[in-house]
C-alpha atoms as a PDB file:
ATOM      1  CA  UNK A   1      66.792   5.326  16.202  1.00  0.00           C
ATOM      2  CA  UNK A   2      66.128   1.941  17.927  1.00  0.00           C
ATOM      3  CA  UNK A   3      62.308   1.120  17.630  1.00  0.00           C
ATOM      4  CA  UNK A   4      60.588   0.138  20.674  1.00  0.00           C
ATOM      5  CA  UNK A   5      59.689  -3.019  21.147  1.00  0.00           C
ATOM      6  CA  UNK A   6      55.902  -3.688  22.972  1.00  0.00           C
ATOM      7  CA  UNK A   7      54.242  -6.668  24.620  1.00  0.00           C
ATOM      8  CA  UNK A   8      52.440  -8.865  22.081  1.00  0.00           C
ATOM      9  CA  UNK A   9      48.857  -8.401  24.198  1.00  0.00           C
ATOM     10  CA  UNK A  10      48.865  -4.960  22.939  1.00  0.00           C
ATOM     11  CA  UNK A  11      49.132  -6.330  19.311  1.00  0.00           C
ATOM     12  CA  UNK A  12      45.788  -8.557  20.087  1.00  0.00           C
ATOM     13  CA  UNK A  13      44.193  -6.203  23.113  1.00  0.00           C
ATOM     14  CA  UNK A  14      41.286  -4.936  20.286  1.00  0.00           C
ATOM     15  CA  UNK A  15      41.053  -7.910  19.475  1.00  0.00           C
ATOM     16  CA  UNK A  16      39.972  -9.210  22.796  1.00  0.00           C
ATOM     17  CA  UNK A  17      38.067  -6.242  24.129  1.00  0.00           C
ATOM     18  CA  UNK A  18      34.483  -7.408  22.524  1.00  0.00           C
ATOM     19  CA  UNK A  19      34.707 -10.815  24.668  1.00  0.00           C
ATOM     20  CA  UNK A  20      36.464  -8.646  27.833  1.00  0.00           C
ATOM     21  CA  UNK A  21      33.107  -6.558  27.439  1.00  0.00           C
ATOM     22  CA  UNK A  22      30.504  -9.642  26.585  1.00  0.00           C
ATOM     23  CA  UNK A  23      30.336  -9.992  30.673  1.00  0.00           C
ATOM     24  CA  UNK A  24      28.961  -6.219  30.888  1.00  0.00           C
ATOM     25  CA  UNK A  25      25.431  -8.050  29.434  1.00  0.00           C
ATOM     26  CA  UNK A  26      23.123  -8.791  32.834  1.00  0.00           C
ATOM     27  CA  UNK A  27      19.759  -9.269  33.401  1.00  0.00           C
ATOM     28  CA  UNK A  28      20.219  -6.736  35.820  1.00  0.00           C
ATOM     29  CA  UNK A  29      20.077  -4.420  32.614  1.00  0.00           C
ATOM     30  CA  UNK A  30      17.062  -6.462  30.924  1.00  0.00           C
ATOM     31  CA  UNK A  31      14.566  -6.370  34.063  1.00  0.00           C
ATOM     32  CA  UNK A  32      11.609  -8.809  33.609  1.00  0.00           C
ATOM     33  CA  UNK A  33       9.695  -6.658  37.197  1.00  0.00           C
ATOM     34  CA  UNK A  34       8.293  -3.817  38.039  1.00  0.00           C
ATOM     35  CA  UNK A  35      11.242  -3.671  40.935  1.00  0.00           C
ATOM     36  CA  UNK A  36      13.669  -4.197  38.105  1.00  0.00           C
ATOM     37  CA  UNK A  37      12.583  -1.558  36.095  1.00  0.00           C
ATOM     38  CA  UNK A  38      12.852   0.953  38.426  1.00  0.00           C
ATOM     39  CA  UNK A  39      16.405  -0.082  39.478  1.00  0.00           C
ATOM     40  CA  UNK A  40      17.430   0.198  35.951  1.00  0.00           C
ATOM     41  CA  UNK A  41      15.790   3.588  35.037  1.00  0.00           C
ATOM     42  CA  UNK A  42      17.989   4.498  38.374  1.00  0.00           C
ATOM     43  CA  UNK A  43      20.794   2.860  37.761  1.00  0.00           C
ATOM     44  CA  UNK A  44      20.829   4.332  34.330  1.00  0.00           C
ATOM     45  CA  UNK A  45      19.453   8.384  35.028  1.00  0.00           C
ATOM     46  CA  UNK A  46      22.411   8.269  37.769  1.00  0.00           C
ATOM     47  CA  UNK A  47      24.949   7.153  35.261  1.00  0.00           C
ATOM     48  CA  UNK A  48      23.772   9.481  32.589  1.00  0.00           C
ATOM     49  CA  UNK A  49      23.989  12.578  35.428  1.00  0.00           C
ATOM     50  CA  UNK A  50      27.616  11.544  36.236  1.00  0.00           C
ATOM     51  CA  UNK A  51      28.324  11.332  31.999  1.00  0.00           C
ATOM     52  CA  UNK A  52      27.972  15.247  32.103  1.00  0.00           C
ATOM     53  CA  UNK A  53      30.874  15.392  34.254  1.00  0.00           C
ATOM     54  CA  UNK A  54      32.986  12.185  33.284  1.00  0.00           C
ATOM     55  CA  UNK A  55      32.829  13.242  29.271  1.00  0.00           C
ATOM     56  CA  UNK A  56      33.844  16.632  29.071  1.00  0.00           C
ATOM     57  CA  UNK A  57      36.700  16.066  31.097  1.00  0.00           C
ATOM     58  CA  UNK A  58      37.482  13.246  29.087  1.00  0.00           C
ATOM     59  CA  UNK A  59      37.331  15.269  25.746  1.00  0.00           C
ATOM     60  CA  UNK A  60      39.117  18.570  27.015  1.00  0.00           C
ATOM     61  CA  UNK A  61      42.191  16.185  28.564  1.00  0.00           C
ATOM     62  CA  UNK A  62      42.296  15.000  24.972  1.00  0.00           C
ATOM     63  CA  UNK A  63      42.503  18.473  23.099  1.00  0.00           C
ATOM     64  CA  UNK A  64      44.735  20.130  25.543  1.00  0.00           C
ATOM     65  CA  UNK A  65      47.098  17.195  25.165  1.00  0.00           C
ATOM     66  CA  UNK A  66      46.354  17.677  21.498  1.00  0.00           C
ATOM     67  CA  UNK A  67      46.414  21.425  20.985  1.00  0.00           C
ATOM     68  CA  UNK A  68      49.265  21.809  23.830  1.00  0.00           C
ATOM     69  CA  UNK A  69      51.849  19.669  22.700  1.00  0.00           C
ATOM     70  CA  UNK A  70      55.347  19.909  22.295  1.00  0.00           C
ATOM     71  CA  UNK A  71      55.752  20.178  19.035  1.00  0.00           C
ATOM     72  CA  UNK A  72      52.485  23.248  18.039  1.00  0.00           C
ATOM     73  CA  UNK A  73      54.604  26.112  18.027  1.00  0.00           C
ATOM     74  CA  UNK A  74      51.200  27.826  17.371  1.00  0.00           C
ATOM     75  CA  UNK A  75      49.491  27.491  20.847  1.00  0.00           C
ATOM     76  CA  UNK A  76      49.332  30.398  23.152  1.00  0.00           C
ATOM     77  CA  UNK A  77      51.691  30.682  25.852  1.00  0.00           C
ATOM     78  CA  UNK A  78      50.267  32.187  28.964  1.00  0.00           C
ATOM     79  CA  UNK A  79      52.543  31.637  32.042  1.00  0.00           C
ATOM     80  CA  UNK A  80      51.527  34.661  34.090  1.00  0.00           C
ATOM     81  CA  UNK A  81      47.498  32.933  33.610  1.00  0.00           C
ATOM     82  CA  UNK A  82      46.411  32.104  37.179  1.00  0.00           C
ATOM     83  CA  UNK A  83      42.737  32.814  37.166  1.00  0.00           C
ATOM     84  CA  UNK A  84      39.287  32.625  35.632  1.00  0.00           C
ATOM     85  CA  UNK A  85      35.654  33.513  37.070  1.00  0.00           C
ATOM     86  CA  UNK A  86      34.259  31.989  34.252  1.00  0.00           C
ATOM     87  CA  UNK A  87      36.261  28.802  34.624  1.00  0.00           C
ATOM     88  CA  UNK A  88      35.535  28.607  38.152  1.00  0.00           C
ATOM     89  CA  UNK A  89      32.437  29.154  38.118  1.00  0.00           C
ATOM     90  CA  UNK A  90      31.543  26.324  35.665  1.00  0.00           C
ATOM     91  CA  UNK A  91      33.583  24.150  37.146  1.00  0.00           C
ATOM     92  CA  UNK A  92      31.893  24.256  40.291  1.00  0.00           C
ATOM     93  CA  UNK A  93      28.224  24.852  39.980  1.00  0.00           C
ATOM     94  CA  UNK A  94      27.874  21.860  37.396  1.00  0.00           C
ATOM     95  CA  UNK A  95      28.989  19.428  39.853  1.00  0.00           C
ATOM     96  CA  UNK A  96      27.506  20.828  42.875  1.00  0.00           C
ATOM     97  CA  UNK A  97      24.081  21.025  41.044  1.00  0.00           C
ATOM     98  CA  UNK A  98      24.444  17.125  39.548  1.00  0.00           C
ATOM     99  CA  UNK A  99      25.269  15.956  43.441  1.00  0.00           C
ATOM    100  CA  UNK A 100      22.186  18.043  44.891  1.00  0.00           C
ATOM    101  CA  UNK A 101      20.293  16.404  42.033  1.00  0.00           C
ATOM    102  CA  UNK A 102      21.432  12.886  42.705  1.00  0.00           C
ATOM    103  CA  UNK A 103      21.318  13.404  46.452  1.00  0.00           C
ATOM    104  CA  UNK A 104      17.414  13.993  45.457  1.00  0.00           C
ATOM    105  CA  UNK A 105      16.697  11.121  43.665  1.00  0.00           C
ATOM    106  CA  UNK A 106      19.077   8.581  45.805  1.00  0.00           C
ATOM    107  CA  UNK A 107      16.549   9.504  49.079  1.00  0.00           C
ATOM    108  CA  UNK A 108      13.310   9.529  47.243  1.00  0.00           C
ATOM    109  CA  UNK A 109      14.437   6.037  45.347  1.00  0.00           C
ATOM    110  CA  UNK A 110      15.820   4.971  48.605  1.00  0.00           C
ATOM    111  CA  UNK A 111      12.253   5.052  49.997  1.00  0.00           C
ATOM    112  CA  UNK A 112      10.135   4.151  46.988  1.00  0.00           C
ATOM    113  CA  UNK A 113      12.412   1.494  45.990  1.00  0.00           C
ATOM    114  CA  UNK A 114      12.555  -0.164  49.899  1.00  0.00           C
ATOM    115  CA  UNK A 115      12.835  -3.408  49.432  1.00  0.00           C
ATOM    116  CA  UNK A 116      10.759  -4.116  52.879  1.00  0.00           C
ATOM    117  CA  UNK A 117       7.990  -2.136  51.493  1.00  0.00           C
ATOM    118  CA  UNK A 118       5.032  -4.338  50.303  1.00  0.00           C
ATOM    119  CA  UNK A 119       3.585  -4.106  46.335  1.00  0.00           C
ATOM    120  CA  UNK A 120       0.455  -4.955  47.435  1.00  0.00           C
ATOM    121  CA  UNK A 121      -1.997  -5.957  50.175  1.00  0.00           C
ATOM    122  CA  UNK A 122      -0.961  -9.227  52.182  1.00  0.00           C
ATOM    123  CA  UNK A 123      -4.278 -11.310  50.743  1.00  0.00           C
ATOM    124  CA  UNK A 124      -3.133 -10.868  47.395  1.00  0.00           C
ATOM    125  CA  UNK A 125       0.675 -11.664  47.722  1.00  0.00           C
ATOM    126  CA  UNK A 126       2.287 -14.834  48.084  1.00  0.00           C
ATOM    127  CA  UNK A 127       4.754 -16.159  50.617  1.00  0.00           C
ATOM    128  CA  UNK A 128       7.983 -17.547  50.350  1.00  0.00           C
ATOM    129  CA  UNK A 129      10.850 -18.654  53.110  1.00  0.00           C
ATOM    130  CA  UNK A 130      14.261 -18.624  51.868  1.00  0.00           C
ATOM    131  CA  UNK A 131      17.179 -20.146  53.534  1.00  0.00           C
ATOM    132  CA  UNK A 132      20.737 -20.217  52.528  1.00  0.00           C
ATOM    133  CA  UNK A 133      22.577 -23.514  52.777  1.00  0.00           C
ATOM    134  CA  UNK A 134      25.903 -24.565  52.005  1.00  0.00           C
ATOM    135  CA  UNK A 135      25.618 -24.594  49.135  1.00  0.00           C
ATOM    136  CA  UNK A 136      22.270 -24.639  47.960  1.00  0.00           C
ATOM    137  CA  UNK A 137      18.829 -22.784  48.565  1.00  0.00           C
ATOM    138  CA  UNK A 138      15.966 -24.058  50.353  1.00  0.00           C
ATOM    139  CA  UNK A 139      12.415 -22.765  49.285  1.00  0.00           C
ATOM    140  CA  UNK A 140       9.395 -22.632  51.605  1.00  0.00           C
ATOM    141  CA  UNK A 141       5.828 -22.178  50.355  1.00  0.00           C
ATOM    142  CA  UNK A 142       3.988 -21.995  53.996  1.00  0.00           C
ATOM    143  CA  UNK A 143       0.709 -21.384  52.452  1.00  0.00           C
ATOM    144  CA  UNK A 144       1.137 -24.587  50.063  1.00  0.00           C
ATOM    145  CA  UNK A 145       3.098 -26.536  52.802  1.00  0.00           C
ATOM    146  CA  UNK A 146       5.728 -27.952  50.348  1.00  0.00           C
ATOM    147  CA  UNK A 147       9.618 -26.817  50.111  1.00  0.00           C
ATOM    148  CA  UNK A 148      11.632 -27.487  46.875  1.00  0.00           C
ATOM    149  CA  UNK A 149      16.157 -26.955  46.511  1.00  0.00           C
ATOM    150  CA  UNK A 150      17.438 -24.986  43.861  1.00  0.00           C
ATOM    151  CA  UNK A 151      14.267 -24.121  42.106  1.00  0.00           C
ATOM    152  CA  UNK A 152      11.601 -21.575  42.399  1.00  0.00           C
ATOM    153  CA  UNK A 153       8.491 -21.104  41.303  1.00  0.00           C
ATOM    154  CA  UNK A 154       6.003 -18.051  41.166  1.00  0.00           C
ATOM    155  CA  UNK A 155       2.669 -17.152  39.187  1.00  0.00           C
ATOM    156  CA  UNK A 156       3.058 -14.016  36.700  1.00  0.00           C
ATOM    157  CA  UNK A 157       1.699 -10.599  38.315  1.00  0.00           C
ATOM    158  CA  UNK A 158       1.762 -11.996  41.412  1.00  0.00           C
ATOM    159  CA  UNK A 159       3.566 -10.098  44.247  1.00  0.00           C
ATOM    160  CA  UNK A 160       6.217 -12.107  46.159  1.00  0.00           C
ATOM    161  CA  UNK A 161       7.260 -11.674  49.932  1.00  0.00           C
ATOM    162  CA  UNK A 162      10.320 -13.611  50.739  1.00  0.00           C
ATOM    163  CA  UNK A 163      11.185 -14.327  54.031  1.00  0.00           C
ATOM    164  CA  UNK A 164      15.303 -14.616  53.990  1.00  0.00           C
ATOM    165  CA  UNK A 165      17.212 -16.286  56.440  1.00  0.00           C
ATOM    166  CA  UNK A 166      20.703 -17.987  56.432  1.00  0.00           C
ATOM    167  CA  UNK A 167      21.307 -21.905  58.070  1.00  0.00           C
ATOM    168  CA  UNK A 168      24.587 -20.759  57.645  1.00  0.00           C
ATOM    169  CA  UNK A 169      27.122 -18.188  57.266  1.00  0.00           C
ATOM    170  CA  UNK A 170      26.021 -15.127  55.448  1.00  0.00           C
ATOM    171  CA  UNK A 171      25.034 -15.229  52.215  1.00  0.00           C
ATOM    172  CA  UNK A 172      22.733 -12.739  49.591  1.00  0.00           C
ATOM    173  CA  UNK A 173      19.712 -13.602  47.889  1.00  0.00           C
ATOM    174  CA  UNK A 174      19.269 -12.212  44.275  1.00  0.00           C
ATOM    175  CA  UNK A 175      17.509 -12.896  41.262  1.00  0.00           C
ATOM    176  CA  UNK A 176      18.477 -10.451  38.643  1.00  0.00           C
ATOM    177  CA  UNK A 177      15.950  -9.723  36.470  1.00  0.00           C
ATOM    178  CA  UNK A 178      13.528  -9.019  38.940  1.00  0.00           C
ATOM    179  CA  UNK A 179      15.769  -6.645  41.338  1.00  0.00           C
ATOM    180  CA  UNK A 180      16.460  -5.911  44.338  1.00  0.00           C
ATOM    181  CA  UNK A 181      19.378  -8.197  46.192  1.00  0.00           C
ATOM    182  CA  UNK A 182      18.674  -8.993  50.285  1.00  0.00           C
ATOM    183  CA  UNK A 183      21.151 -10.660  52.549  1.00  0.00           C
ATOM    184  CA  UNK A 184      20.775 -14.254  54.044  1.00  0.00           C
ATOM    185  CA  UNK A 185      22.354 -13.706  57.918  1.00  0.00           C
ATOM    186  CA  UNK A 186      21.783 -16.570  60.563  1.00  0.00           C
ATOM    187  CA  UNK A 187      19.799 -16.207  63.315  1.00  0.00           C
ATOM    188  CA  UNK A 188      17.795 -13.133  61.737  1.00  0.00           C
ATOM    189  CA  UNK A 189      14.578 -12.728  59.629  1.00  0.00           C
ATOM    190  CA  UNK A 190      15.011 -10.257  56.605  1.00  0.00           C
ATOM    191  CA  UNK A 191      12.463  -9.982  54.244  1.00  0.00           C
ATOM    192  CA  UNK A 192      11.979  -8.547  50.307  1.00  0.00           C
ATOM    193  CA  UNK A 193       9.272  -7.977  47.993  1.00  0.00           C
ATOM    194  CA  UNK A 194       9.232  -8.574  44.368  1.00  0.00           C
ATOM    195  CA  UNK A 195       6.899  -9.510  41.409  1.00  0.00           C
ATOM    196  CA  UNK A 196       7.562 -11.128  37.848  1.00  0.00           C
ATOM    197  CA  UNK A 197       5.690  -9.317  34.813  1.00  0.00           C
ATOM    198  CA  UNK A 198       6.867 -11.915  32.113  1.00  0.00           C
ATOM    199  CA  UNK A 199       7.008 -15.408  31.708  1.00  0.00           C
ATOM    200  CA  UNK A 200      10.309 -16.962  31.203  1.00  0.00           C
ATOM    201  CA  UNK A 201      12.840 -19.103  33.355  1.00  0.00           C
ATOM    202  CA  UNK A 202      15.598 -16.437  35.122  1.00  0.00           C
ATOM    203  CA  UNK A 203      18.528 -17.244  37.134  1.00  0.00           C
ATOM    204  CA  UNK A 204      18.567 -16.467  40.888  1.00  0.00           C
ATOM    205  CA  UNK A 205      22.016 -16.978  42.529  1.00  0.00           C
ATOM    206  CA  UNK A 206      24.067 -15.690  45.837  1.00  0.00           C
ATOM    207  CA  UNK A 207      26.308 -12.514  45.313  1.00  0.00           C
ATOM    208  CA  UNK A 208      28.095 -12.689  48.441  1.00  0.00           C
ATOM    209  CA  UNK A 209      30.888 -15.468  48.810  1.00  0.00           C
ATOM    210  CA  UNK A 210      30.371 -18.005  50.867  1.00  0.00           C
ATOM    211  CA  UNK A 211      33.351 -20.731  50.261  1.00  0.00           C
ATOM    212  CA  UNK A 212      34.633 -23.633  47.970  1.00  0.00           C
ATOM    213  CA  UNK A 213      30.772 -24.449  46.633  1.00  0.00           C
ATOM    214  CA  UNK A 214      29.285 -20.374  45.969  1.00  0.00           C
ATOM    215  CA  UNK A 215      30.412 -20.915  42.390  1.00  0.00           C
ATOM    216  CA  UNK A 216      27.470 -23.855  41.980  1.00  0.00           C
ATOM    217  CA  UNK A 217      25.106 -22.103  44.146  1.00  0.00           C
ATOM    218  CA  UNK A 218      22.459 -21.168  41.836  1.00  0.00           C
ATOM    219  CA  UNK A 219      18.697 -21.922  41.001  1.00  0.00           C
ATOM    220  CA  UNK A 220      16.224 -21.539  38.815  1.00  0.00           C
ATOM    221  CA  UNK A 221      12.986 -19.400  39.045  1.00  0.00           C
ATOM    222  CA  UNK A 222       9.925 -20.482  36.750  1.00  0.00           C
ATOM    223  CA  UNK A 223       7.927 -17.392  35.954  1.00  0.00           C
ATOM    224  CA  UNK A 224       4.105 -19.231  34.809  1.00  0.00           C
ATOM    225  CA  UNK A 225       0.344 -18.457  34.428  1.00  0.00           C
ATOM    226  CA  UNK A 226      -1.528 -19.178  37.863  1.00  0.00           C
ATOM    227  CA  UNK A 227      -2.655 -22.239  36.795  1.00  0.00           C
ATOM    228  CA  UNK A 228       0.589 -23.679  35.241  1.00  0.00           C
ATOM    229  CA  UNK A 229       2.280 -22.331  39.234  1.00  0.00           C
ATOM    230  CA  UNK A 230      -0.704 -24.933  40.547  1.00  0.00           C
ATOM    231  CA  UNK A 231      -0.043 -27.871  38.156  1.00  0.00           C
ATOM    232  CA  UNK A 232       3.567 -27.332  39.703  1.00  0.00           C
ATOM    233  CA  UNK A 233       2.411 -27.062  43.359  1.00  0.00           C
ATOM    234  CA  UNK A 234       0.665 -30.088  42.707  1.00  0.00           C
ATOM    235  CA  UNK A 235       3.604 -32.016  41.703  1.00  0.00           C
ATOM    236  CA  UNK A 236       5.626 -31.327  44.344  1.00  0.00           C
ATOM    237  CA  UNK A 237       2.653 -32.474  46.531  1.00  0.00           C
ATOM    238  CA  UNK A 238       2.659 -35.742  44.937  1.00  0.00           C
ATOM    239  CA  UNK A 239       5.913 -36.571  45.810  1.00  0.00           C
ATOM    240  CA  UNK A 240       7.106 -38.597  48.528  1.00  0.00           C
ATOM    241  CA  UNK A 241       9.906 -36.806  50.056  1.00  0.00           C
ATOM    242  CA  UNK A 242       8.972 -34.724  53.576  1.00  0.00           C
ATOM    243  CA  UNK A 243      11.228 -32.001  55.066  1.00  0.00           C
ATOM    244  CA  UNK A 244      10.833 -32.273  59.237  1.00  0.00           C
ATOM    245  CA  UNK A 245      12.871 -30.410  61.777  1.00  0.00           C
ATOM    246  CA  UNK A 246      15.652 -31.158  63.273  1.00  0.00           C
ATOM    247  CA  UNK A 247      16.517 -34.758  61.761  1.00  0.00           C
ATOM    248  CA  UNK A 248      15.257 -34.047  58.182  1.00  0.00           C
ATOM    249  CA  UNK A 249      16.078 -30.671  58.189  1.00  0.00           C
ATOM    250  CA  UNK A 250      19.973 -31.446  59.509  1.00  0.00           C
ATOM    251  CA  UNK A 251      20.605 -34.017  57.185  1.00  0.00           C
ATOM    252  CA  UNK A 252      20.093 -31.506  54.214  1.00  0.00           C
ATOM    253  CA  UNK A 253      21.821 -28.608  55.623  1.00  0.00           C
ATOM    254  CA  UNK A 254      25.179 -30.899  55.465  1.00  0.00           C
ATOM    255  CA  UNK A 255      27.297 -28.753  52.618  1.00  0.00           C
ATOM    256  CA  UNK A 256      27.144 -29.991  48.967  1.00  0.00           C
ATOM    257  CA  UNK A 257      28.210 -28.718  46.051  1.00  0.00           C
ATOM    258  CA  UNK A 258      26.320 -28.585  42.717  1.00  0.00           C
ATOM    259  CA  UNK A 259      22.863 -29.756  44.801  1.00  0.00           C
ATOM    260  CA  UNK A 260      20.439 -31.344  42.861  1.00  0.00           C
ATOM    261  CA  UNK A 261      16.679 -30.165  42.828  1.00  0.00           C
ATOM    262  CA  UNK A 262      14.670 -31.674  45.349  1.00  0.00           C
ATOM    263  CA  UNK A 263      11.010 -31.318  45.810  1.00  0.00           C
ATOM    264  CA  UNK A 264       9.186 -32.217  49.419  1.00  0.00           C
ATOM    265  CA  UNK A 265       5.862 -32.345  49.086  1.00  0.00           C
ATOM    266  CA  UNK A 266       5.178 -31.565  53.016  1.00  0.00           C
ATOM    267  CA  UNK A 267       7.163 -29.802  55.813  1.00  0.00           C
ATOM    268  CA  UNK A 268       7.067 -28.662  59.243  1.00  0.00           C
ATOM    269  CA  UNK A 269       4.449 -26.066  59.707  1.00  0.00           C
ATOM    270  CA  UNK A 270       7.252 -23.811  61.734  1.00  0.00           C
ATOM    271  CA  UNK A 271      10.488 -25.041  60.072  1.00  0.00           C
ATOM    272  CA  UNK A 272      11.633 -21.482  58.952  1.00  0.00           C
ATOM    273  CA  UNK A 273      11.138 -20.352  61.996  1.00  0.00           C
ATOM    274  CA  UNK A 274      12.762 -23.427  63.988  1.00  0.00           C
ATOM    275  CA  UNK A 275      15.839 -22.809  61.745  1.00  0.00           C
ATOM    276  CA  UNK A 276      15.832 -19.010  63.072  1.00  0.00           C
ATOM    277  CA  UNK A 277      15.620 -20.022  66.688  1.00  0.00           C
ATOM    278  CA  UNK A 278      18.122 -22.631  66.341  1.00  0.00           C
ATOM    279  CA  UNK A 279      20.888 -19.465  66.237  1.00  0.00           C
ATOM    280  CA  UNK A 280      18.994 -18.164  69.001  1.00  0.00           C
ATOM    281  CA  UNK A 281      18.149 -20.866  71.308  1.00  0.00           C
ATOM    282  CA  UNK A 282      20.855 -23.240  70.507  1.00  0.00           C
ATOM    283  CA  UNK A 283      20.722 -26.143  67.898  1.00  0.00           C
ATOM    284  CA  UNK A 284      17.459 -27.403  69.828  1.00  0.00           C
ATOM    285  CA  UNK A 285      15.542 -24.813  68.637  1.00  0.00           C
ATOM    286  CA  UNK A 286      12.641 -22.882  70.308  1.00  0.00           C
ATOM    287  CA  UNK A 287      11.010 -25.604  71.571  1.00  0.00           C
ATOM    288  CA  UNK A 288      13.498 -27.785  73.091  1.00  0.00           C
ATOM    289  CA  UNK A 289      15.074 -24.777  74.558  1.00  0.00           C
ATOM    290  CA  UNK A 290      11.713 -23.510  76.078  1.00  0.00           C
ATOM    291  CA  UNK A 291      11.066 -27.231  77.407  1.00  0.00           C
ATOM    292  CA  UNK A 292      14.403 -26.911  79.712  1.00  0.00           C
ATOM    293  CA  UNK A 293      13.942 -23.435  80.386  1.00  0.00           C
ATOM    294  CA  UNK A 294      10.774 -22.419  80.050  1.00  0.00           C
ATOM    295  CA  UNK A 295      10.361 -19.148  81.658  1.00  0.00           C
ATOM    296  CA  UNK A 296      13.483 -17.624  80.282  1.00  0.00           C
ATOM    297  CA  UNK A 297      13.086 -18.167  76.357  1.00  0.00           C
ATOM    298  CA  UNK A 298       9.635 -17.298  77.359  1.00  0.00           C
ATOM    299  CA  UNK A 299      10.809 -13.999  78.823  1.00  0.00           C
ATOM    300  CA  UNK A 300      13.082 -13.566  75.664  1.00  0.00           C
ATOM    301  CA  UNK A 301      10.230 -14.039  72.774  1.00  0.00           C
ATOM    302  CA  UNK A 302       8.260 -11.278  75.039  1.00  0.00           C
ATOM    303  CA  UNK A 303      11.120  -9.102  75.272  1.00  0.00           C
ATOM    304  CA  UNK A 304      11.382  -9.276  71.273  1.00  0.00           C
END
C-alpha cells in the first residue's frame, strides 16, 4: 500500500504550539485592580460554567469514535434506537440551567462592574482627560494643570476617573491590568473609573484600529506612593513646554508615529473640553463659534 505522504508543518506543529500559545499570557489574566480582579473572577467563573458543557462533549465524541469504530465487532448495534428520556433530559436541563445561571451573573456583573459607576466619593478620586490622537495619547491632569504624551501617572489606592474623548477617529482606551476598556469617539465625553492596588509600571494601549501608526500607539502608566505621584507632578511642572488651544493644541494633534513622551507643565484650563466642542461647533471651538453666533450655540449648550 502506498504510504501517505503529509505536509512537513505537521511534522514540527508540537513543536510550535508552546510559542503559538505564549500570546494567551495577558495582564488581562494577572490584574494589578480591584476592577481587574473582578473581570477576571468573571471572565474565568463564565469560562469554567461553559467547561461543563464544552468537555463532556469533547470526551464522549472521543469514545464513541473510539468504542464505535469500524473495525469493534463487539459494539452494540441498535438501528431501530430512536429515543431516550434520560438522554433528553440531561441534555437539556444542563444547558438551560448553565445559561439561566450565566444570564444571572452577566446582569448583576453588568451593573456592579459599570464602568461609569464611581469607586469612591468625587473628593477622594483623581481626575484625568484622555484624548486619542493619531497616534499617540494625550493626558490631562485638570486638578494639577499639566498634560504629559504617552505616559501616565497615578498614586497607589487612589481611584481614577478618566474623562475619554477622541481628536480623532475612534479609538479605545485600555490598560490591562487594571480592567475595564472604554472607547475614544470624537465629539463625545465618555468616562471610566479605575484604581491601581500595586506598584509597578503596566502597559496601556488602544484595542481598536485606527490606521498605519495603532501598532506604536502605546504608553506607559507609573503606578507610585502619593508622594513619589507628587515628585512626578512636580517635574512636569518644571518644565518649559505649555499645551494652549487651538495653535498648541493643533500642532500636536498632526499624526505621528512612535510619539515620544512629552511633558507640559501648564495647559488651557478648558482644553478637553475645547477639543470636544471643536466636533461640535466646528474647528473654532465653543468659543469662537459662540462669538459669531452667540445665541444659537447658546441655545444648543442649554438644550444639552
Amino acid at each position: 500500500m502506498r504510504k501517505k505522504k503529509y505536509p512537513r508543518i505537521f511534522n514540527i506543529l508540537p513543536l510550535l504550539l508552546p510559542l503559538l500559545l505564549s500570546g494567551c499570557g495577558s495582564a488581562l489574566m494577572d490584574p494589578k485592580g480591584e476592577i481587574g480582579n473582578e473581570l477576571k473572577s468573571l471572565i474565568l467563573t463564565a469560562f469554567g460554567l461553559m467547561l461543563i458543557v464544552v468537555i463532556p462533549v469533547i470526551v464522549m465524541t472521543i469514545l464513541f469514535a473510539w468504542r464505535y469504530r469500524h473495525s469493534n465487532l463487539m459494539a452494540k448495534y441498535a438501528p431501530e434506537w430512536s429515543h431516550s428520556n434520560a438522554i433528553e433530559v440531561v441534555v437539556w436541563l444542563i444547558p438551560c440551567v448553565i445559561i439561566v445561571f450565566l444570564a444571572i451573573l452577566t446582569w448583576n456583573t453588568s451593573h456592579s462592574l459599570d464602568p461609569h459607576k464611581p469607586i469612591a466619593d468625587k473628593e477622594d478620586t483623581l481626575q484625568v482627560e484622555v484624548v486619542a490622537l493619531d497616534w499617540k495619547w494625550l493626558f490631562i491632569y485638570p486638578e494639577q494643570g499639566i498634560a504629559t504624551v504617552n505616559e501616565l501617572a497615578l498614586p497607589v489606592d487612589k481611584p481614577v476617573h478618566f474623562r475619554v474623548t477622541s481628536g480623532s477617529v475612534m479609538n479605545s482606551f485600555m490598560v490591562p491590568a487594571l480592567g475595564s476598556q472604554i472607547y475614544a469617539m470624537a465629539g463625545m465625553d465618555n468616562d471610566v473609573y479605575l484604581v491601581a492596588n500595586e506598584k509597578g509600571v503596566y502597559t496601556g494601549r488602544s484595542t481598536n484600529f485606527s490606521g498605519e501608526g495603532f501598532a506604536e500607539m502605546t504608553f506607559d502608566t507609573h503606578v507610585t506612593s502619593e508622594q513619589d505621584f507628587q515628585a512626578w507632578v512636580d517635574k512636569v511642572r518644571g518644565g518649559a513646554d505649555t499645551l494652549a488651544y487651538p495653535d498648541g493644541y493643533r500642532k500636536l494633534a498632526k499624526p505621528t508615529e512612535d510619539a515620544p513622551v512629552q511633558y507640559f507643565s501648564s495647559v488651557s484650563p478648558e482644553l478637553y473640553q475645547d477639543i470636544i466642542d471643536s466636533f461640535r461647533y466646528g474647528n473654532g471651538g465653543r468659543d469662537e463659534h459662540a462669538g459669531e453666533h452667540g445665541e444659537t450655540s447658546m441655545s444648543a449648550e442649554a438644550a444639552e
